[in-house]
C-alpha atoms as a PDB file:
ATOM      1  CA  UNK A   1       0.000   0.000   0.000  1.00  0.00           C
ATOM      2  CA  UNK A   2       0.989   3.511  -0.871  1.00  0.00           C
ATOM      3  CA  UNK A   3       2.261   5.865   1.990  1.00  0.00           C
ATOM      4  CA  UNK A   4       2.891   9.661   2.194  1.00  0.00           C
ATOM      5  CA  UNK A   5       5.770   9.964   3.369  1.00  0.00           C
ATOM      6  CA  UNK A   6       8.616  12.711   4.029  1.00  0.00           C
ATOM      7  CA  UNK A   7      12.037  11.891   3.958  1.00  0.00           C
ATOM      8  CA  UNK A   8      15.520  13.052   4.118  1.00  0.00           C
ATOM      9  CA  UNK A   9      14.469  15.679   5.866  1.00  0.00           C
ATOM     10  CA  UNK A  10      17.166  17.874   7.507  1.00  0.00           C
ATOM     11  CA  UNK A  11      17.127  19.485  10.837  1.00  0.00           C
ATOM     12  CA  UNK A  12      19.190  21.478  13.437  1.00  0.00           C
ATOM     13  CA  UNK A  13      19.733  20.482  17.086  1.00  0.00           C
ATOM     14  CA  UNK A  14      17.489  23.378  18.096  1.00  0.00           C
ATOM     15  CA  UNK A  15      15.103  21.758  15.539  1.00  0.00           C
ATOM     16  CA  UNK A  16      15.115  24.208  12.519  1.00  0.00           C
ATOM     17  CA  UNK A  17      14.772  22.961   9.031  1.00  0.00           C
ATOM     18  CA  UNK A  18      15.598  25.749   7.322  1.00  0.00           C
ATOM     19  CA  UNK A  19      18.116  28.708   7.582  1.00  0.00           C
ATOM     20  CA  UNK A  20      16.499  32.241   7.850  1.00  0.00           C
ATOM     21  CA  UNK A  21      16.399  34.641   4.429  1.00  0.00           C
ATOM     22  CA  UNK A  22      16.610  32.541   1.667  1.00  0.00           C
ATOM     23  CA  UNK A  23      17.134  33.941  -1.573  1.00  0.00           C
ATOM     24  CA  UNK A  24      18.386  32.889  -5.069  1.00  0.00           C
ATOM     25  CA  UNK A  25      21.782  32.915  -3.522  1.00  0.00           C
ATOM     26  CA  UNK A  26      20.781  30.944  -0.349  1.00  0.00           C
ATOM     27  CA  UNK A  27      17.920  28.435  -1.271  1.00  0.00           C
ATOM     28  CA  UNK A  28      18.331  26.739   2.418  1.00  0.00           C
ATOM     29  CA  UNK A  29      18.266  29.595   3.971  1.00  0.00           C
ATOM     30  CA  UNK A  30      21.961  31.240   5.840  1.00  0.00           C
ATOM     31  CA  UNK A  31      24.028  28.739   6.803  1.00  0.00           C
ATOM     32  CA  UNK A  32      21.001  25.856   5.828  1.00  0.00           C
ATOM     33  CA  UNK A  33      23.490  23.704   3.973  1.00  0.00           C
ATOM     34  CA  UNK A  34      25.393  22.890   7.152  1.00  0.00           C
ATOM     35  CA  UNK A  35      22.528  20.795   7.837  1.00  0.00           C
ATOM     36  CA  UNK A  36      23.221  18.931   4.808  1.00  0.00           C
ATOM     37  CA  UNK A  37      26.444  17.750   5.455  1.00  0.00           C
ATOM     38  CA  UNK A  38      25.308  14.482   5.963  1.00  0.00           C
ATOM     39  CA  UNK A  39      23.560  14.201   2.268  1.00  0.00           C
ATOM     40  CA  UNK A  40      26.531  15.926   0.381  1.00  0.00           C
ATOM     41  CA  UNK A  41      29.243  12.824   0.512  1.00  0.00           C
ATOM     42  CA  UNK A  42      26.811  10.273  -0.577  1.00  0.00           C
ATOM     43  CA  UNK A  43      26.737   8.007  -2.985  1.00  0.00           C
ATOM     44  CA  UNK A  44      22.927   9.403  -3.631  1.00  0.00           C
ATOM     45  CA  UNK A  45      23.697  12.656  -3.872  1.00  0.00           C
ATOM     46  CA  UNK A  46      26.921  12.122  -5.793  1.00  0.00           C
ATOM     47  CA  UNK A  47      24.850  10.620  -8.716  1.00  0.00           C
ATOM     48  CA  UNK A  48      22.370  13.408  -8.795  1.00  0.00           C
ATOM     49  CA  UNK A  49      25.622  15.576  -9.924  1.00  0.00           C
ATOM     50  CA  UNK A  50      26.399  13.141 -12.250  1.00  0.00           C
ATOM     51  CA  UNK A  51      29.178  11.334 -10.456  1.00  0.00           C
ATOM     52  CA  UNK A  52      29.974   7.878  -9.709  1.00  0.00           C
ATOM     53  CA  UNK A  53      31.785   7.988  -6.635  1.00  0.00           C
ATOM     54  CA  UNK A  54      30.506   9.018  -3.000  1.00  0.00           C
ATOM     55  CA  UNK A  55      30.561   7.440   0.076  1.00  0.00           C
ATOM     56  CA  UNK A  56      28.848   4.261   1.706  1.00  0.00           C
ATOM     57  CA  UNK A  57      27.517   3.131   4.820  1.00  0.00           C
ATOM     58  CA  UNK A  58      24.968   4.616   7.814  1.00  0.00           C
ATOM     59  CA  UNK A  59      24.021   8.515   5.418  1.00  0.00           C
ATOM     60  CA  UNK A  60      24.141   6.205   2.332  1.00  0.00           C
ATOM     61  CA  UNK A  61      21.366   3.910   3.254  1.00  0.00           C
ATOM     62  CA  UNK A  62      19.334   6.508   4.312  1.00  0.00           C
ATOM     63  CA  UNK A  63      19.916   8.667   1.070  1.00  0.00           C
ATOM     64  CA  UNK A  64      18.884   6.478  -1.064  1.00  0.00           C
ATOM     65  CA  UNK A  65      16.107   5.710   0.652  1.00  0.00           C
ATOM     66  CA  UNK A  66      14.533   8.904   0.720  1.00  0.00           C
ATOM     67  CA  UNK A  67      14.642   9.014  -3.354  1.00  0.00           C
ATOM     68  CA  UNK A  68      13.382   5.471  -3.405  1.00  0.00           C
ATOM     69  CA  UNK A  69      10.090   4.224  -4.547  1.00  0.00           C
ATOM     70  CA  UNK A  70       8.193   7.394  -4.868  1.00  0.00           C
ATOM     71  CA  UNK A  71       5.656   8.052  -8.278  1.00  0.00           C
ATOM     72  CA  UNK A  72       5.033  11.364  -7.534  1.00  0.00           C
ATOM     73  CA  UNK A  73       6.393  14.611  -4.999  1.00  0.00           C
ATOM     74  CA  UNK A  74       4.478  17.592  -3.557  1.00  0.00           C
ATOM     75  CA  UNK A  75       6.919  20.826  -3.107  1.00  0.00           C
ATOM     76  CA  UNK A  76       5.961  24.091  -1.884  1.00  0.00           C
ATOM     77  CA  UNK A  77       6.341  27.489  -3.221  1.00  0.00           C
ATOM     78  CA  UNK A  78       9.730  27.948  -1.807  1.00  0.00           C
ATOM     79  CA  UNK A  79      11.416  24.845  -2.620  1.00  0.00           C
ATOM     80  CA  UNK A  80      10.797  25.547  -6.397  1.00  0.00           C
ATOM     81  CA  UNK A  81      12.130  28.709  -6.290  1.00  0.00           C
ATOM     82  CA  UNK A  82      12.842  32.244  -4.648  1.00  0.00           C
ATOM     83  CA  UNK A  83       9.906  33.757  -6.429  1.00  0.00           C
ATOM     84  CA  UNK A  84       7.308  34.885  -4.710  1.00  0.00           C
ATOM     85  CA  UNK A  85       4.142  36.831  -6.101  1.00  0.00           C
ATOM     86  CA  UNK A  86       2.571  36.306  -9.655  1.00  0.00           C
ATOM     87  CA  UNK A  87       4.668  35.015 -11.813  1.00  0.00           C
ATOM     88  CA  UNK A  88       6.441  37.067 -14.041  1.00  0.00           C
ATOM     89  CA  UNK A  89       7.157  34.726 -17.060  1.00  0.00           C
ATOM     90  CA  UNK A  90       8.155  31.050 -17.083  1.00  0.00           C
ATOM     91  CA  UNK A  91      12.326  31.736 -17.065  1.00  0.00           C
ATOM     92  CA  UNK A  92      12.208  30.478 -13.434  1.00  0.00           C
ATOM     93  CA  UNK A  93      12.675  26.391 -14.045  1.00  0.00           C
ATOM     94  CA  UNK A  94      13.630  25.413 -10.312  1.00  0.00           C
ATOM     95  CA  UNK A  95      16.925  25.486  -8.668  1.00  0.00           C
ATOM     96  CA  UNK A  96      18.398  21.994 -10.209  1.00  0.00           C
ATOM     97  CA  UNK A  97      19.001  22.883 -14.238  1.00  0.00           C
ATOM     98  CA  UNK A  98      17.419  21.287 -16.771  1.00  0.00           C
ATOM     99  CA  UNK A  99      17.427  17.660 -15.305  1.00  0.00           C
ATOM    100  CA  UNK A 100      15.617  18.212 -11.687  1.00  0.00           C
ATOM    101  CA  UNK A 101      16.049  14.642  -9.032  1.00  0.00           C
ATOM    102  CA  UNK A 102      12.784  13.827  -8.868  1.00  0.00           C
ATOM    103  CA  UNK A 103      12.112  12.082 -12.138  1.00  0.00           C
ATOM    104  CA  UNK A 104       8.792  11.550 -11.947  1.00  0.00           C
ATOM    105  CA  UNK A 105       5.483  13.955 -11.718  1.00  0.00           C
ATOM    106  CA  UNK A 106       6.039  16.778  -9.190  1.00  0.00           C
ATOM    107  CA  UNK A 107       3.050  19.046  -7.692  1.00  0.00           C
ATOM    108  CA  UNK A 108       4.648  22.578  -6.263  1.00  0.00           C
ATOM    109  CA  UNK A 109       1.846  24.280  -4.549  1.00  0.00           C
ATOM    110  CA  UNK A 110       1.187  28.248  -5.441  1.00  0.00           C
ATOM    111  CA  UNK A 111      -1.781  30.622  -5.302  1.00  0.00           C
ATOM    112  CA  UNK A 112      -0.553  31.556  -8.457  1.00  0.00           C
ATOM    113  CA  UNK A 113      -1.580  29.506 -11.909  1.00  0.00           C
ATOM    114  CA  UNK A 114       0.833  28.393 -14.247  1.00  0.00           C
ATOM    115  CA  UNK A 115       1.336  25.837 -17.079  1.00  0.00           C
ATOM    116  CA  UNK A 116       2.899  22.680 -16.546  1.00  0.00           C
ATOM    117  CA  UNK A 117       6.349  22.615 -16.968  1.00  0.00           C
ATOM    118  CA  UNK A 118       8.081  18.984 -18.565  1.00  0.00           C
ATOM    119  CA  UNK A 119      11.860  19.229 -17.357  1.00  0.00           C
ATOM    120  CA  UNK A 120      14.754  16.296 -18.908  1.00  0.00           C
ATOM    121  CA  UNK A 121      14.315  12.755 -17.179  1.00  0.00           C
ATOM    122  CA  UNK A 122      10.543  12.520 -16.539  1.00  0.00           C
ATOM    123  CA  UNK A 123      10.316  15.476 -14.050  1.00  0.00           C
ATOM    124  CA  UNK A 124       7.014  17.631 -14.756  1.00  0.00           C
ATOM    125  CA  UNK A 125       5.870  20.237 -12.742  1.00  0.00           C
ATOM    126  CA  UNK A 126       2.991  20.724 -12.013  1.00  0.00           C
ATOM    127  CA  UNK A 127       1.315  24.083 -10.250  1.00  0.00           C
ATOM    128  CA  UNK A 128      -1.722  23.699  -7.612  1.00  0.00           C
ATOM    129  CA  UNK A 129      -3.456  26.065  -6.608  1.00  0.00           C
ATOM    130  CA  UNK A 130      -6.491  24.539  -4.770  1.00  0.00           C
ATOM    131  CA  UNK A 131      -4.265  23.872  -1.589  1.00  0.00           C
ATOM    132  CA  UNK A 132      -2.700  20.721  -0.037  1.00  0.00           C
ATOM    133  CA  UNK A 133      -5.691  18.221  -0.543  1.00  0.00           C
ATOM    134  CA  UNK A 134      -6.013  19.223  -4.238  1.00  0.00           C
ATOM    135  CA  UNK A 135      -2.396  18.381  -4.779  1.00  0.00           C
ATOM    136  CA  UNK A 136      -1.946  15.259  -2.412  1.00  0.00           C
ATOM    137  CA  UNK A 137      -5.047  13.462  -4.137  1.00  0.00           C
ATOM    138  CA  UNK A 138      -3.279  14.858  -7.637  1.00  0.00           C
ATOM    139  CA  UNK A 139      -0.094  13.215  -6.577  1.00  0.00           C
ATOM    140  CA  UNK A 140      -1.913  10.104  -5.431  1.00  0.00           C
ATOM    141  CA  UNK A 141      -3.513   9.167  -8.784  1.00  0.00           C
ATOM    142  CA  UNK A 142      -0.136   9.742 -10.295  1.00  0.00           C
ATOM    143  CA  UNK A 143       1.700   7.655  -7.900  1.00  0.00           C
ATOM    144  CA  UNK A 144      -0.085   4.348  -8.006  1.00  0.00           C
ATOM    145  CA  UNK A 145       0.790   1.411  -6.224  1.00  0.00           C
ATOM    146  CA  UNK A 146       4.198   3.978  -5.321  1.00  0.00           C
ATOM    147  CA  UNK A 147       4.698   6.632  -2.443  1.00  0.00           C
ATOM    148  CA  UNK A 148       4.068  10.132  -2.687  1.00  0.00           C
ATOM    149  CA  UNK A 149       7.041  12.311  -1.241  1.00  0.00           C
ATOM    150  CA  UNK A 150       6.480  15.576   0.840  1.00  0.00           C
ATOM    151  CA  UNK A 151       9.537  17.341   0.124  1.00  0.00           C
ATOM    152  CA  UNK A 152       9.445  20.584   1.767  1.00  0.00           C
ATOM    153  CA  UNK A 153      10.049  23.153   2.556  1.00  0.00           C
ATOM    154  CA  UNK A 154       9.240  23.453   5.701  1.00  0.00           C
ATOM    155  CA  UNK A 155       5.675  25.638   5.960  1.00  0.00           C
ATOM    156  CA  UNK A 156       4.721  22.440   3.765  1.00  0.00           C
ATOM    157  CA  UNK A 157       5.987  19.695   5.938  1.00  0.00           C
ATOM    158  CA  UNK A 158       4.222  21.258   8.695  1.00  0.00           C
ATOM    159  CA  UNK A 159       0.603  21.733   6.801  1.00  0.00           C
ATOM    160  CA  UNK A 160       0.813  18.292   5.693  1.00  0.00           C
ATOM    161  CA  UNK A 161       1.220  17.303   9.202  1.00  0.00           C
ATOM    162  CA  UNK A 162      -0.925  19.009  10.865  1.00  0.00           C
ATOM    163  CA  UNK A 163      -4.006  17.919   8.449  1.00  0.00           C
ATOM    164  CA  UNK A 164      -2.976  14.278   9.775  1.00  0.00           C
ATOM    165  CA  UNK A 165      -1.927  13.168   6.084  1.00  0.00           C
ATOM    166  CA  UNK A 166       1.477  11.908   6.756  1.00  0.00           C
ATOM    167  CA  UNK A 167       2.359   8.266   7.574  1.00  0.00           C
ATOM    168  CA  UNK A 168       5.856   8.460   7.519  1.00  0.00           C
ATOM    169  CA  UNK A 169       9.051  10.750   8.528  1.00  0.00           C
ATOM    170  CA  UNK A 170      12.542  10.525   8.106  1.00  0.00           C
ATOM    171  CA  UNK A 171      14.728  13.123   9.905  1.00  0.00           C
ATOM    172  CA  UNK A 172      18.176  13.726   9.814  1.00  0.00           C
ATOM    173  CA  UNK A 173      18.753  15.495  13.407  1.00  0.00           C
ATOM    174  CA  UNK A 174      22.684  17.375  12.205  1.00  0.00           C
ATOM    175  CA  UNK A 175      25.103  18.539  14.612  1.00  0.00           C
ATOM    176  CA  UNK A 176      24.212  22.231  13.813  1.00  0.00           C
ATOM    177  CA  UNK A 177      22.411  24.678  15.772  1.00  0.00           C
ATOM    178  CA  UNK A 178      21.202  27.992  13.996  1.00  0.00           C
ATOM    179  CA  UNK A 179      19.554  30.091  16.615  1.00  0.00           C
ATOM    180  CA  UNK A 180      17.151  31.430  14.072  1.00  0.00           C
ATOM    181  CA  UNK A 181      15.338  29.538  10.848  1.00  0.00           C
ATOM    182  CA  UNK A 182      12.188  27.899  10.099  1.00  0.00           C
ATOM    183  CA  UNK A 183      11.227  25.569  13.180  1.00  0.00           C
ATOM    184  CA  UNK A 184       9.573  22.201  12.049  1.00  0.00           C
ATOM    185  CA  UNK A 185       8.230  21.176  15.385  1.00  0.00           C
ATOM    186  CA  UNK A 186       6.805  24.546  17.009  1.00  0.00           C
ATOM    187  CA  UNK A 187       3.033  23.791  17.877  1.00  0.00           C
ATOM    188  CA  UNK A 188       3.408  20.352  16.746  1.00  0.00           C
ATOM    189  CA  UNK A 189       2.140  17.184  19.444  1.00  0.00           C
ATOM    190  CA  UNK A 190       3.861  14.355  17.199  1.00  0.00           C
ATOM    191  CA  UNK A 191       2.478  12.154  20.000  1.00  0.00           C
ATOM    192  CA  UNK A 192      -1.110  13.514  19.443  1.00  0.00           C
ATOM    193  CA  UNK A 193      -0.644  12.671  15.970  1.00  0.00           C
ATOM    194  CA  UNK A 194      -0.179   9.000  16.798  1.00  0.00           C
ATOM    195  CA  UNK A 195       3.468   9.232  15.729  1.00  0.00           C
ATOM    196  CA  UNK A 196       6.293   7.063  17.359  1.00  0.00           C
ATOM    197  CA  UNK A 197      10.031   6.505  16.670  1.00  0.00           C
ATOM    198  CA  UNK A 198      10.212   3.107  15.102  1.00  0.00           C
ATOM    199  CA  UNK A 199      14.050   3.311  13.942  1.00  0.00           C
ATOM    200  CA  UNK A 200      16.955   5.217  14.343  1.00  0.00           C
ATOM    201  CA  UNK A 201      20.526   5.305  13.427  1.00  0.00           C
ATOM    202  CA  UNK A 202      23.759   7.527  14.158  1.00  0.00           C
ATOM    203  CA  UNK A 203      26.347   8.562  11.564  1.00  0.00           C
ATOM    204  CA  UNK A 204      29.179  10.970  12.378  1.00  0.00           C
ATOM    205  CA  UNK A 205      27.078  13.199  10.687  1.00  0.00           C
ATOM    206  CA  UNK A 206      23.359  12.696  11.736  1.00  0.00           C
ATOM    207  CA  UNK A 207      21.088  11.139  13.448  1.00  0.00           C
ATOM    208  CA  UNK A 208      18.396   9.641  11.494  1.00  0.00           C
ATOM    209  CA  UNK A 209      15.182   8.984  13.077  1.00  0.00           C
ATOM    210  CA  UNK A 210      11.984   7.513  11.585  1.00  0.00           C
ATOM    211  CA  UNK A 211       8.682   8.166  12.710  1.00  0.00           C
ATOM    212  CA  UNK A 212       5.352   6.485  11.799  1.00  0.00           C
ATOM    213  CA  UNK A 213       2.018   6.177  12.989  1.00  0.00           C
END
């Protein structure tokens, strides 16, 4: 059966996932890729930049498992881009070049229309503007018998949550504190939500812990 899941999802110590002022020169936010540091050296990543070297073991197994058997992904506003506003044309194509990672149908979520956009390797975007629902139950039917990612940002992760339409959730706790950012767990009773740590794992990098209902 399908799941909705999110996964390979960094955080800080102090529990932000995102640095503060992001903006076409910081798309995590200041000092948001220190969180990453964990992703970069993988084999996962490694490939997504077209190499064939990268590193192994504890962040490897969890890399490639959040890019694995997903049909469709759900992105807001933000993680497509530093636009905000109507759009002004279509010149804005994401922040990944012409060959995006998700290969596969992606739904970014925008209160502002636009055409779908077919990218190299089987990544279309698609833009919903009927809200969360519209664009999980889009994703769904696209998926199949597959899982549908949540991939952020963070505003995202935490709607999606808070509706109760997550099953899954994969964070990668990195030995960063920020101070300042976009906290993922402020107001949030994971408890409440019937969530429980089934798994985790430590790298020198992380801590990855999975949480499902």
């Amino acid at each position: 059966m399908s799941k909705v899941r999110v996964a390979g999802f960094s955080v800080s110590v102090d529990g932000f996932g995102a640095g503060p002022e992001q903006s076409l020169n910081d798309p995590l936010g200041k000092r948001g890729p220190e969180m990453f540091q964990w992703f970069f050296h993988t084999r996962t990543f490694r490939a997504m930049m077209g190499k064939d070297d990268g590193s192994t073991g504890i962040d490897e197994d969890y890399a490639s498992r959040a890019m694995a058997n997903f049909g469709a992904f759900i992105l807001g506003r933000n993680m497509f881009g530093p636009i905000r506003g109507e759009w002004p044309d279509d010149a804005w194509k994401g922040w990944w070049g012409p060959n995006p990672p998700y290969h596969a149908p992606t739904y970014v979520l925008t209160h502002y229309p636009r055409e779908p956009l077919v990218m190299e390797g089987g990544t279309t975007f698609h833009f919903v503007t009927g809200g969360i629902h519209q664009a999980l139950d889009q994703a769904k039917a696209a998926a199949g018998d597959k899982d549908v990612k949540i991939g952020g940002g963070v505003a995202t992760v935490r709607q999606y949550l808070q509706a109760g339409l997550i099953d899954e959730l994969h964070f990668a706790v990195s030995p960063v504190v920020l101070g300042k950012g976009e906290a993922m767990f402020a107001g949030i009773d994971l408890p409440a939500l019937d969530f429980r740590v089934t798994e985790h794992a430590a790298s020198e990098k992380a801590t990855h812990i999975v949480l499902a209902k």
